[in-house]
Protein backbone atom coordinates (compact mmCIF):
# COMPACT_ATOMS: atom_id res chain seq x y z
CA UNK A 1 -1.08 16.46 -10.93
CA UNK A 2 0.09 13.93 -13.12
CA UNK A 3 -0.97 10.26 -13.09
CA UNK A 4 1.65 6.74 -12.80
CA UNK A 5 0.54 5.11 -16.07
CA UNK A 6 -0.07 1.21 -14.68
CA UNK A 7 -0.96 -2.12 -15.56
CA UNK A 8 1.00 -2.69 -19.02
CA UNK A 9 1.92 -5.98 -19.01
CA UNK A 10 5.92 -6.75 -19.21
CA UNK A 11 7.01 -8.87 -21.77
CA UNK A 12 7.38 -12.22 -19.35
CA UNK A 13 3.75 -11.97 -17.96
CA UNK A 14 2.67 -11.68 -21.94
CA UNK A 15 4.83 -14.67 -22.20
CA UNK A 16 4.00 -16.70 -19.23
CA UNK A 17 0.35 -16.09 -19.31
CA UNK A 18 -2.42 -14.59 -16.60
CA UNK A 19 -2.39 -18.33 -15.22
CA UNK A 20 1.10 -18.58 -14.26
CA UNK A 21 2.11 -15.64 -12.83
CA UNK A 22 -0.26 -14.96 -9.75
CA UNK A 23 -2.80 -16.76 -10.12
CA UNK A 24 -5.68 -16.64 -6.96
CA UNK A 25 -9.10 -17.75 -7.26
CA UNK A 26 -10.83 -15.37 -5.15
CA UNK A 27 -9.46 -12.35 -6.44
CA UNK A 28 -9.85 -13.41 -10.40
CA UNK A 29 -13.62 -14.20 -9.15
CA UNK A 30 -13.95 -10.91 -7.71
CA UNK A 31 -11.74 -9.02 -10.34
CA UNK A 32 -14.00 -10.18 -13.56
CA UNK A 33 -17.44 -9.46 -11.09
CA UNK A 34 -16.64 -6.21 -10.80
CA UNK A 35 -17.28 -3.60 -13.20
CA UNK A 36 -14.09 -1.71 -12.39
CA UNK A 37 -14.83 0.80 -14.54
CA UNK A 38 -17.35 2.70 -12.66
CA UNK A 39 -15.81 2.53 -9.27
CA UNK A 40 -13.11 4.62 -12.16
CA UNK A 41 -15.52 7.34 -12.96
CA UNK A 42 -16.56 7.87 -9.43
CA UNK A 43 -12.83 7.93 -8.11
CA UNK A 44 -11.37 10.24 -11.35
CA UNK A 45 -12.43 13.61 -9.35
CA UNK A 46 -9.38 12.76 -6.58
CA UNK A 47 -6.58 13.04 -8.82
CA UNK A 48 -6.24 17.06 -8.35
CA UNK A 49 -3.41 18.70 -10.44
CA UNK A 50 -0.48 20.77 -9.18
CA UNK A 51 3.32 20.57 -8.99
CA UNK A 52 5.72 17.08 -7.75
CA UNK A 53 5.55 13.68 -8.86
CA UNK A 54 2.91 11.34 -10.38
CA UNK A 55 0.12 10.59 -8.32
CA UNK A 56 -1.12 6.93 -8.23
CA UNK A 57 -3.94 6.17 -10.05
CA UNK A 58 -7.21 6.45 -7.51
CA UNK A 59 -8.15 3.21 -8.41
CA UNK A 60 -5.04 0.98 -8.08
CA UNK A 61 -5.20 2.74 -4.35
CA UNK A 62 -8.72 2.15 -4.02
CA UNK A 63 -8.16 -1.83 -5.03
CA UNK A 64 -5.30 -1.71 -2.54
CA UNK A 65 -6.91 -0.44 0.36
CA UNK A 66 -9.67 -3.21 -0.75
CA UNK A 67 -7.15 -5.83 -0.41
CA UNK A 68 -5.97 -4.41 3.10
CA UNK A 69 -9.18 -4.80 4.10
CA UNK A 70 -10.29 -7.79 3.14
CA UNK A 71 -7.11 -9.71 4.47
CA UNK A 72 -7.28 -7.56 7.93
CA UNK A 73 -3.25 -6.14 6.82
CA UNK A 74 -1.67 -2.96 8.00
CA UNK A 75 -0.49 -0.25 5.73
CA UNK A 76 3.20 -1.81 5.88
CA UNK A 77 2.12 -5.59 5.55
CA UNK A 78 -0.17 -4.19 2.25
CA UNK A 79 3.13 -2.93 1.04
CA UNK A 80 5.09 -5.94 1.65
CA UNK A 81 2.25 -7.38 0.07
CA UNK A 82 1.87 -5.88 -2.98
CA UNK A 83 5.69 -5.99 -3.34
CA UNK A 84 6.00 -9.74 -2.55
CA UNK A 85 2.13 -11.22 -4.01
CA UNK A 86 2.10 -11.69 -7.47
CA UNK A 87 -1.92 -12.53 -7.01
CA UNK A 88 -1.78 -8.92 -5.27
CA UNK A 89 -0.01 -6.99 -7.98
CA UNK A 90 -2.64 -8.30 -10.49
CA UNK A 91 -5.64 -7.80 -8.76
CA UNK A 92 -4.35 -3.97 -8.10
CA UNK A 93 -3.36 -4.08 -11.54
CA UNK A 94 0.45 -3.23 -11.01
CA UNK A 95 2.87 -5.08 -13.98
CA UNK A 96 6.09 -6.98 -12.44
CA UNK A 97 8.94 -4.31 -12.65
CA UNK A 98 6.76 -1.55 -11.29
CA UNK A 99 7.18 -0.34 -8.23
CA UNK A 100 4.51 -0.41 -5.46
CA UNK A 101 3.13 2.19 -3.40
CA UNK A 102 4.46 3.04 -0.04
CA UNK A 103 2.94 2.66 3.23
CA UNK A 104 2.82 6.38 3.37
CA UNK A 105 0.70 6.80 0.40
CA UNK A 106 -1.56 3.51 1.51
């Protein structure tokens, strides 16, 4: 299965700056303590191939169900989240003009 390629900034967050667009304490805190990279390597093995669209990454999904969590929201309200959260989008790692995954898929 192929993978959504995510997380390449547009060119008005390279112009604005990480500061202005979305910024939240809490989730920069817990975004640079993490070594995201690992939780990568253990979540690579879910993305099985075969025929349809792109697959999300695992671990945009995996930070998304972490924010759902963490904020007590319900598959929908994580969507209208992630749509409408600009602190959201970043922490998942999801640029402005792409789109976000739907409640279905959360």
């Amino acid at each position: 299965m192929a993978v959504k390629r995510t997380g390449q900034m547009s060119f008005v967050e390279a112009f604005l700056g990480k500061r202005a667009v979305g910024s939240s304490g809490i989730l920069d805190r817990i975004g640079s303590l993490v070594k995201w990279y690992r939780f990568e390597k253990l979540l690579g093995g879910l993305n099985h191939g075969g025929p349809g669209h792109p697959g999300w990454p695992a671990l945009v999904l995996y930070k998304a169900l972490l924010l759902q969590s963490l904020y007590g929201l319900s598959d929908r309200e994580l969507e209208e989240a992630l749509a409408d959260r600009l602190s959201f989008r970043r922490f998942v790692g999801l640029a402005l003009d792409e789109t976000v995954p739907d409640h279905t898929v959360l």
